[in-house]
C-alpha atoms as a PDB file:
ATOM      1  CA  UNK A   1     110.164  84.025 118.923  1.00  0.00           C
ATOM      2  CA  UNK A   2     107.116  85.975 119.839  1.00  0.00           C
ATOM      3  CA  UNK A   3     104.182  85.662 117.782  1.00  0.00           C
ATOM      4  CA  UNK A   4     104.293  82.461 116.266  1.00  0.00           C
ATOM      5  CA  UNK A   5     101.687  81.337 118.051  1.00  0.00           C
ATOM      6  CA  UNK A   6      98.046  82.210 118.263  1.00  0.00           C
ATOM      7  CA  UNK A   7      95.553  82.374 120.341  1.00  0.00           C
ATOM      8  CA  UNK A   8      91.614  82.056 119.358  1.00  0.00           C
ATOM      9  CA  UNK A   9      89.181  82.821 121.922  1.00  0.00           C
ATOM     10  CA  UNK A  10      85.668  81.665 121.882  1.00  0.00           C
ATOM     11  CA  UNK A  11      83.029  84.152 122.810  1.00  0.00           C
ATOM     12  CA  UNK A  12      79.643  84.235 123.834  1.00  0.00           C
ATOM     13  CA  UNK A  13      79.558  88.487 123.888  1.00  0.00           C
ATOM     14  CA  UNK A  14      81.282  91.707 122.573  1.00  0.00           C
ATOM     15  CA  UNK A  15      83.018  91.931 126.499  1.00  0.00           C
ATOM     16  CA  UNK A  16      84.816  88.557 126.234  1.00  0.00           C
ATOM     17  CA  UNK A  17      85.632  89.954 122.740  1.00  0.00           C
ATOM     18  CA  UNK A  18      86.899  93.043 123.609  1.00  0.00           C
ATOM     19  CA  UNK A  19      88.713  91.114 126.500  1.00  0.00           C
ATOM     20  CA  UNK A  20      90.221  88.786 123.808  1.00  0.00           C
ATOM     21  CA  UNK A  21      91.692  92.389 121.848  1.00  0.00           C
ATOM     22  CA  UNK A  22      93.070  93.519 124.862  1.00  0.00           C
ATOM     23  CA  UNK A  23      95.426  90.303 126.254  1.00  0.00           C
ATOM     24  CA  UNK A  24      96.694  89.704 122.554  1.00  0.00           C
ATOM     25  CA  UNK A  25      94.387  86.898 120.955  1.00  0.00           C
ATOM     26  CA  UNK A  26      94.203  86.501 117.453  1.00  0.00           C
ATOM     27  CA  UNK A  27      91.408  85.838 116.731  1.00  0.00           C
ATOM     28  CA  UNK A  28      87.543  85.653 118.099  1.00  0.00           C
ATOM     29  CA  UNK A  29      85.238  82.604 117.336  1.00  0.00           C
ATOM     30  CA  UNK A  30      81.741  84.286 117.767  1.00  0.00           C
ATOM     31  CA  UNK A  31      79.156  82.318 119.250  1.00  0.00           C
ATOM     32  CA  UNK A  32      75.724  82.676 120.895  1.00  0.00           C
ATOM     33  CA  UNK A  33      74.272  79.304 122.626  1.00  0.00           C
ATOM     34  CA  UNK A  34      77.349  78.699 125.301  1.00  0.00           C
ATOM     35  CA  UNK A  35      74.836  76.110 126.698  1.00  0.00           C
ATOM     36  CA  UNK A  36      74.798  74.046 123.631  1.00  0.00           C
ATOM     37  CA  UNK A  37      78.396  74.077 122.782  1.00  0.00           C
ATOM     38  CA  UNK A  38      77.732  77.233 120.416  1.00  0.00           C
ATOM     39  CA  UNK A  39      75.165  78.546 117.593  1.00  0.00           C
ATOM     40  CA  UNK A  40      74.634  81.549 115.202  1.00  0.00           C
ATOM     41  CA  UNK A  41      75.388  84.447 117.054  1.00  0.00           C
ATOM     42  CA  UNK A  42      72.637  87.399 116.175  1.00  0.00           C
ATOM     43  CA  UNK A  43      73.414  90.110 113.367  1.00  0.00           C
ATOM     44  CA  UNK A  44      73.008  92.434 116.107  1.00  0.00           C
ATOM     45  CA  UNK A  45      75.435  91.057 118.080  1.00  0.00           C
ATOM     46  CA  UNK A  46      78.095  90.237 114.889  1.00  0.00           C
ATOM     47  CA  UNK A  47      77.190  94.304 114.592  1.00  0.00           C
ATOM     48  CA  UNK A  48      78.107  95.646 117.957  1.00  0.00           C
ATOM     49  CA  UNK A  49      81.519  93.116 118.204  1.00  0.00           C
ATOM     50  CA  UNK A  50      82.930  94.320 114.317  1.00  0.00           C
ATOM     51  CA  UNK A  51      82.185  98.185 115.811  1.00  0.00           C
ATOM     52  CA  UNK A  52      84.207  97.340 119.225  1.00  0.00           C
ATOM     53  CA  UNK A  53      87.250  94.949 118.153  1.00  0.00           C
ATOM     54  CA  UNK A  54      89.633  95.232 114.808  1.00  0.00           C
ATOM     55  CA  UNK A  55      91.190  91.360 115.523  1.00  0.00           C
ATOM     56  CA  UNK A  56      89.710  88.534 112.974  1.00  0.00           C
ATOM     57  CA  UNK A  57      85.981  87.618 114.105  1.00  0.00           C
ATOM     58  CA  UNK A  58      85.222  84.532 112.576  1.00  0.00           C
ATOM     59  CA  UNK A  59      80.850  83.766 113.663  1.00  0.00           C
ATOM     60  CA  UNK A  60      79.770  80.194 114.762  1.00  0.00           C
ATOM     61  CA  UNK A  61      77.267  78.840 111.576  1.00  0.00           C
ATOM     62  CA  UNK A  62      74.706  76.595 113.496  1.00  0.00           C
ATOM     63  CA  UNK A  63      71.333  76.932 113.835  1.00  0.00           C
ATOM     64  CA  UNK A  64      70.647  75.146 116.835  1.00  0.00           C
ATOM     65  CA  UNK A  65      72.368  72.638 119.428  1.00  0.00           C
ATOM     66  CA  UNK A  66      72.347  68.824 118.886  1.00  0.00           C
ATOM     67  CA  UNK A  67      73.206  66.761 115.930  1.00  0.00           C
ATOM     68  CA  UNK A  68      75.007  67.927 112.879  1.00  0.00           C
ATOM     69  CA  UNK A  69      72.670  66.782 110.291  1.00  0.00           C
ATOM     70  CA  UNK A  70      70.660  69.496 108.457  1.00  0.00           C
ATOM     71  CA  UNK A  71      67.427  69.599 107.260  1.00  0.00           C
ATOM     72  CA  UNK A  72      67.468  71.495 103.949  1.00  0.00           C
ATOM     73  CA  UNK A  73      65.067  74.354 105.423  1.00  0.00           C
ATOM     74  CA  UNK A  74      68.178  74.659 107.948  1.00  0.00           C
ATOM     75  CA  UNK A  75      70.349  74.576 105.729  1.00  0.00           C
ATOM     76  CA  UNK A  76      68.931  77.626 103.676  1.00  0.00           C
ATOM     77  CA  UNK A  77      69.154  79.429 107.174  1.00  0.00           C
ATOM     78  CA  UNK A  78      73.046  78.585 107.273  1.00  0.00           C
ATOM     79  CA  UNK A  79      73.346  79.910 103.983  1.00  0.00           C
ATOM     80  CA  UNK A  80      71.596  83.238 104.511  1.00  0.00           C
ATOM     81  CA  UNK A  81      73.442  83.504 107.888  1.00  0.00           C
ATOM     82  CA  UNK A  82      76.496  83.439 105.889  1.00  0.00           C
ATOM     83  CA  UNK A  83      75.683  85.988 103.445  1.00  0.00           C
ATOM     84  CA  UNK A  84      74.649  88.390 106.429  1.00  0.00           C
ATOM     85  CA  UNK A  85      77.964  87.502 108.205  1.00  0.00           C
ATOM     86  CA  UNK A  86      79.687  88.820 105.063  1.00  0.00           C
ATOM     87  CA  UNK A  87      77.538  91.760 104.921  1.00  0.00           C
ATOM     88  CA  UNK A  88      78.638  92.833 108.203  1.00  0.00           C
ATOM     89  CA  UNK A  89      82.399  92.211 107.275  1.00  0.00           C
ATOM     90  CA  UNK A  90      83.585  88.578 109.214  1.00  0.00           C
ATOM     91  CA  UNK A  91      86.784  87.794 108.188  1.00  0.00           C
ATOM     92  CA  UNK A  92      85.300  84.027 108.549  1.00  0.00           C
ATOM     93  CA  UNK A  93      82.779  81.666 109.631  1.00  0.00           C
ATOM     94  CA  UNK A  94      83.003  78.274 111.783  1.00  0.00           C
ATOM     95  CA  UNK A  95      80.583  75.691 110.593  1.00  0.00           C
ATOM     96  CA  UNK A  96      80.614  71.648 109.960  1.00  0.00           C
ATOM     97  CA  UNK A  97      77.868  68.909 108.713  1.00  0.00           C
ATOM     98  CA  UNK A  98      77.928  65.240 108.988  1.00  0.00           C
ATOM     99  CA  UNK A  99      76.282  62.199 107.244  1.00  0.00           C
ATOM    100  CA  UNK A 100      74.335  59.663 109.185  1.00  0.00           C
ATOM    101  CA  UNK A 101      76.844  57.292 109.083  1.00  0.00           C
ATOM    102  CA  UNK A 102      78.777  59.632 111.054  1.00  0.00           C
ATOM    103  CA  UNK A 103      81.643  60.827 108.377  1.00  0.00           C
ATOM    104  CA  UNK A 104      81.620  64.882 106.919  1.00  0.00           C
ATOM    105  CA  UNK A 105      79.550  65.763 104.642  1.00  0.00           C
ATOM    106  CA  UNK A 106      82.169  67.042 102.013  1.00  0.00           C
ATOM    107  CA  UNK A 107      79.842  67.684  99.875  1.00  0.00           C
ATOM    108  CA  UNK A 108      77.434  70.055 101.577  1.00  0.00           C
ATOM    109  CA  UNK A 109      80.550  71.777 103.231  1.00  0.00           C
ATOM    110  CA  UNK A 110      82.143  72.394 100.123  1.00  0.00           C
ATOM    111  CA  UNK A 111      78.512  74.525  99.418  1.00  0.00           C
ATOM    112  CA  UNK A 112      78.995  76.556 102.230  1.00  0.00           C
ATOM    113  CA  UNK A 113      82.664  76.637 102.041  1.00  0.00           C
ATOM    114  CA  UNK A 114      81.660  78.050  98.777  1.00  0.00           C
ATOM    115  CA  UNK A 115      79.287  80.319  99.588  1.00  0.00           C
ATOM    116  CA  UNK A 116      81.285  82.017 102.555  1.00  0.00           C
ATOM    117  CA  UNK A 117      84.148  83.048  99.630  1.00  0.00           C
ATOM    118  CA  UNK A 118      86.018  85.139 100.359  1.00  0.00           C
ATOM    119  CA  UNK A 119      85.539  84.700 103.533  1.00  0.00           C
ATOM    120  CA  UNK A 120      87.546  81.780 105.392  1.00  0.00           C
ATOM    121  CA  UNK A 121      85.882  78.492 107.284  1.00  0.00           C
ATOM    122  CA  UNK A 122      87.084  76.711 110.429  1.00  0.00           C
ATOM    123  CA  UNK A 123      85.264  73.500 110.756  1.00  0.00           C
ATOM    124  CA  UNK A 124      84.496  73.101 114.464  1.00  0.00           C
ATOM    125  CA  UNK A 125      83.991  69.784 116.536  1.00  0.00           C
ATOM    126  CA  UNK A 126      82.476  67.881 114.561  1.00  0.00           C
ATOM    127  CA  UNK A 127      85.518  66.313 113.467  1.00  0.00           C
ATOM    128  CA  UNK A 128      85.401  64.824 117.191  1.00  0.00           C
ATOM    129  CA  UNK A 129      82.588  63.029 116.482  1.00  0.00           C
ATOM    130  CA  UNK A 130      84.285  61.500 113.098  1.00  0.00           C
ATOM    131  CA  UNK A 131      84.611  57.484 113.602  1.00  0.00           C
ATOM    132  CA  UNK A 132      87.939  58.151 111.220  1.00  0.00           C
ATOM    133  CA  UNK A 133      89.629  61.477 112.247  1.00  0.00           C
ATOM    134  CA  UNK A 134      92.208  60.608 109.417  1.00  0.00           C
ATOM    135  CA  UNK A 135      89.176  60.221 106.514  1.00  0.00           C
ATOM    136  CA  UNK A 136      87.895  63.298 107.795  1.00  0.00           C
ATOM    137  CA  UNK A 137      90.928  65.409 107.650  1.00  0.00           C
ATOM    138  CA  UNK A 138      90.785  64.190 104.101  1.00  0.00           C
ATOM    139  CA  UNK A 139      87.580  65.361 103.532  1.00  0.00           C
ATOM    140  CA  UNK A 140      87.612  68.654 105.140  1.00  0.00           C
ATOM    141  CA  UNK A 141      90.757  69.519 103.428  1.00  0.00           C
ATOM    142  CA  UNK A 142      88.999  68.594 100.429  1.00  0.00           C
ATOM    143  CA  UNK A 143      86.398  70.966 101.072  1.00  0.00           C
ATOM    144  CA  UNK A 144      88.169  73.744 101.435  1.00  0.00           C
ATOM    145  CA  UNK A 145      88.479  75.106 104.761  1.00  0.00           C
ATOM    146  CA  UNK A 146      91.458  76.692 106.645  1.00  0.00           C
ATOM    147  CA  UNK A 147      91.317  74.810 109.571  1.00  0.00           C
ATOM    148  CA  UNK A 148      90.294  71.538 111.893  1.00  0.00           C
ATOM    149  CA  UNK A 149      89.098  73.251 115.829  1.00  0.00           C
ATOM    150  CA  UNK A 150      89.964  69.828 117.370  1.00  0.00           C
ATOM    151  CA  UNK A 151      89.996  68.364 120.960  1.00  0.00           C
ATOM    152  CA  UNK A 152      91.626  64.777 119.496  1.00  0.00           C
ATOM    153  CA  UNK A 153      88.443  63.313 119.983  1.00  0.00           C
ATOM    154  CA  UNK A 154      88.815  63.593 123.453  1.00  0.00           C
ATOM    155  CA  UNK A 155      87.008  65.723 126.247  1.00  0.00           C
ATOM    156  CA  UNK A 156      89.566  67.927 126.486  1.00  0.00           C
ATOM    157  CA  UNK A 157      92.941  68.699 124.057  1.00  0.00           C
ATOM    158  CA  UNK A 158      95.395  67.850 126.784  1.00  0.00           C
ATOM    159  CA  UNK A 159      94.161  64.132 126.425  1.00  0.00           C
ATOM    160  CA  UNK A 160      94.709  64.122 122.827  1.00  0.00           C
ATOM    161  CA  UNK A 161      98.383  65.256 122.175  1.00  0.00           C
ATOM    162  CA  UNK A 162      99.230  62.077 120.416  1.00  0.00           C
ATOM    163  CA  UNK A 163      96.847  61.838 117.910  1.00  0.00           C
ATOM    164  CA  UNK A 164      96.715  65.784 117.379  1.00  0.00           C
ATOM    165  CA  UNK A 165     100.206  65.516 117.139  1.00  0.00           C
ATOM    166  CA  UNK A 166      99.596  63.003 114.335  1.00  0.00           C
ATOM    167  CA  UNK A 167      97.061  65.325 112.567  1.00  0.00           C
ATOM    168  CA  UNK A 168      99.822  67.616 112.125  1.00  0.00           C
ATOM    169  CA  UNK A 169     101.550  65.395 110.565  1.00  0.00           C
ATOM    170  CA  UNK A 170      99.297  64.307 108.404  1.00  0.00           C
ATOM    171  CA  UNK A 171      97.860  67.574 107.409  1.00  0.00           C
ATOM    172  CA  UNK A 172     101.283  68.437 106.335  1.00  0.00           C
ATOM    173  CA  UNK A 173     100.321  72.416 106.159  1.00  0.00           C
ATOM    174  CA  UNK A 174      97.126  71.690 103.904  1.00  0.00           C
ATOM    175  CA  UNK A 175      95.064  72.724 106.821  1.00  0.00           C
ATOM    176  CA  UNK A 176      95.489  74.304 110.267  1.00  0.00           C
ATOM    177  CA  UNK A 177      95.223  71.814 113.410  1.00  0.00           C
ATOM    178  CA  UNK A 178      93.650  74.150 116.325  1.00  0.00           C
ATOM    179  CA  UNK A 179      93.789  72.263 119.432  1.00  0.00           C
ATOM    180  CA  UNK A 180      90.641  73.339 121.680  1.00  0.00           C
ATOM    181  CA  UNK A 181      88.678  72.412 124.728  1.00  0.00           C
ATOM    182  CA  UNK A 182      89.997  72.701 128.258  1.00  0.00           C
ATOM    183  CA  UNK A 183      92.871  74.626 126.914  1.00  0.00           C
ATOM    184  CA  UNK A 184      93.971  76.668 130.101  1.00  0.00           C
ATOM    185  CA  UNK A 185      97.386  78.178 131.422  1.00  0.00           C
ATOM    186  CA  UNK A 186      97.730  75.204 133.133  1.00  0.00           C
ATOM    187  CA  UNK A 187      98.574  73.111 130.210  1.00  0.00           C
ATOM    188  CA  UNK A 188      99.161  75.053 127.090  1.00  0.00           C
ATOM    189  CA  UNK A 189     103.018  74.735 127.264  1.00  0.00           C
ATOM    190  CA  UNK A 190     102.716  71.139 127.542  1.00  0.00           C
ATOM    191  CA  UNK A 191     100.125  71.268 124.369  1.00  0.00           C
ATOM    192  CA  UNK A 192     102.669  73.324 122.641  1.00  0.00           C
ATOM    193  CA  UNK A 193     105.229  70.996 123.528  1.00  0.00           C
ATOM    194  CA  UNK A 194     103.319  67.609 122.675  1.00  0.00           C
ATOM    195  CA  UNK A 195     101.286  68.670 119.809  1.00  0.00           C
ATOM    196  CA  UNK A 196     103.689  71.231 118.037  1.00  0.00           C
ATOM    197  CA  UNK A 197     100.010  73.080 116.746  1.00  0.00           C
ATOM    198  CA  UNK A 198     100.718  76.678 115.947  1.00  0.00           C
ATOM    199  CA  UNK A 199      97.204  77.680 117.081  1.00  0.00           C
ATOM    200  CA  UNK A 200      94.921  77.194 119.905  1.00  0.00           C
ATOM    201  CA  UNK A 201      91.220  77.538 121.238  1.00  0.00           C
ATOM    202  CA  UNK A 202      89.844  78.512 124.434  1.00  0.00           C
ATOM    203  CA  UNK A 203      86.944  80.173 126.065  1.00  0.00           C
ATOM    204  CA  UNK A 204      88.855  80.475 129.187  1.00  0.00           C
ATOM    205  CA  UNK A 205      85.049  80.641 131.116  1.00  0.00           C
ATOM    206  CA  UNK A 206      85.986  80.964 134.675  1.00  0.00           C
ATOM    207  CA  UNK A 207      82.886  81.826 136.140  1.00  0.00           C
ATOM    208  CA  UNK A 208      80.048  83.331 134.051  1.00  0.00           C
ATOM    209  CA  UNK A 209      79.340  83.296 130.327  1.00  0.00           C
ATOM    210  CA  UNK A 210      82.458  86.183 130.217  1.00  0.00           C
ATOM    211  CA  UNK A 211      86.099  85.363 129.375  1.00  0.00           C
ATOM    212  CA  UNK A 212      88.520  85.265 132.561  1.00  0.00           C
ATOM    213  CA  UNK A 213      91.079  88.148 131.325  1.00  0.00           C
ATOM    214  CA  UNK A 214      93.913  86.866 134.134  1.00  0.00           C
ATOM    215  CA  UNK A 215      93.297  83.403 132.315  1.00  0.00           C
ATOM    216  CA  UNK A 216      93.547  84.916 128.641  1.00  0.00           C
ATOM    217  CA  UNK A 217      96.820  87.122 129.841  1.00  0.00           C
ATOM    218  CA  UNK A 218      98.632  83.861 131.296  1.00  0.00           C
ATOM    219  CA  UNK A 219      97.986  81.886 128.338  1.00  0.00           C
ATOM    220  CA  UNK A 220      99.067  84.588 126.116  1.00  0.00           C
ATOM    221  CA  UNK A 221     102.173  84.732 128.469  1.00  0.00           C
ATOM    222  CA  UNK A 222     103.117  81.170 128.498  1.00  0.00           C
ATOM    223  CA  UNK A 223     102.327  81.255 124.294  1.00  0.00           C
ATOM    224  CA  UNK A 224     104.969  84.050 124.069  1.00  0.00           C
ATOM    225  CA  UNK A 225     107.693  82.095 126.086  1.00  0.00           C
ATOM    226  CA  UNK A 226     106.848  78.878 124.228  1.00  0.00           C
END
């Protein structure tokens, strides 16, 4: 039936965002930093894409590209980029923290889980760097976010369906399982098919820093007939 799917798109400017409107997505992941895998996008920016697109925007919370361990002078910044992402009305945030040893740090994302109430939180790909993807479902679930943005741990989704498949299962509805990376037309039904997720992420980059709106509209497509 259509529409039980959904489609996030990951964007790196208000055109791929109003792009993502137009085909049918969901739901934007805001992001500046496409050349480090995503940070804070500027108020500005959050600004211009709430005045141009009504779908969900939920902004990237990282202050910089690398590691996922915080200093606390960082993590003051997250926090005050969370307040201003509330101010200027996200529906969410995507963040996530680690320990040294590797694991989530449930505690500090339970703070910012906290502080982005009412808002929602997607923790992003960290989890892929987890040594236990099964301890830290636990402990994101525990922390109170919405949902996992997962590749399986692999490069890209479509080499992960078992174990995202498996995530599913385990979650068992506590938390979404958003399959992302490499998603493309070219495999989403087989994603859909193998992993049974409900959502996906893409940033369907073509060429550019600007989505591919033929790519978005044959995902959408093939999500529809799934």
């Amino acid at each position: 039936m259509p529409g039980k799917h959904l489609l996030e798109v990951c964007a790196y400017n208000t055109d791929s965002c109003i792009i993502a409107q137009k085909v049918g997505a969901g739901r934007i992941e805001l992001c500046a930093g496409a050349a480090v895998g995503g940070t804070t996008p500027s108020a500005d920016t959050i600004r211009e894409v709430k005045e141009k697109v009504t779908i969900p925007v939920y902004a990237m919370i990282r202050p910089r590209g690398g590691d996922f361990l915080y200093s606390d002078a960082e993590i003051s910044t997250m926090l005050r980029d969370i307040d201003t992402c509330w101010q200027l009305g996200c529906e969410g945030i995507v963040t996530g923290v680690q320990l040294p040893d590797g694991n989530i740090d449930a505690s500090l994302l339970t703070r910012l889980v906290e502080r982005a109430y009412p808002m929602k939180v997607t923790c992003h790909r960290v989890f892929d760097r987890c040594p236990d993807p099964f301890k830290a479902l636990e402990d994101i679930i525990s922390a109170g976010c919405e949902r996992i943005l997962t590749s399986g741990q692999k490069d890209r989704a479509i080499e992960a369906t078992q174990l995202l498949a498996q995530l599913i299962e385990a979650a068992a509805g506590r938390i979404i399982i958003m399959p992302g990376s490499g998603v493309r037309a070219a495999n989403i039904s087989r994603l859909v098919t193998e992993t049974g997720a409900r959502e996906y992420h893409t940033s369907a980059l073509i060429q550019g820093d600007v989505a591919d709106e033929e790519e978005l509209q044959k995902i959408m497509q093939l999500l529809h007939s799934s």
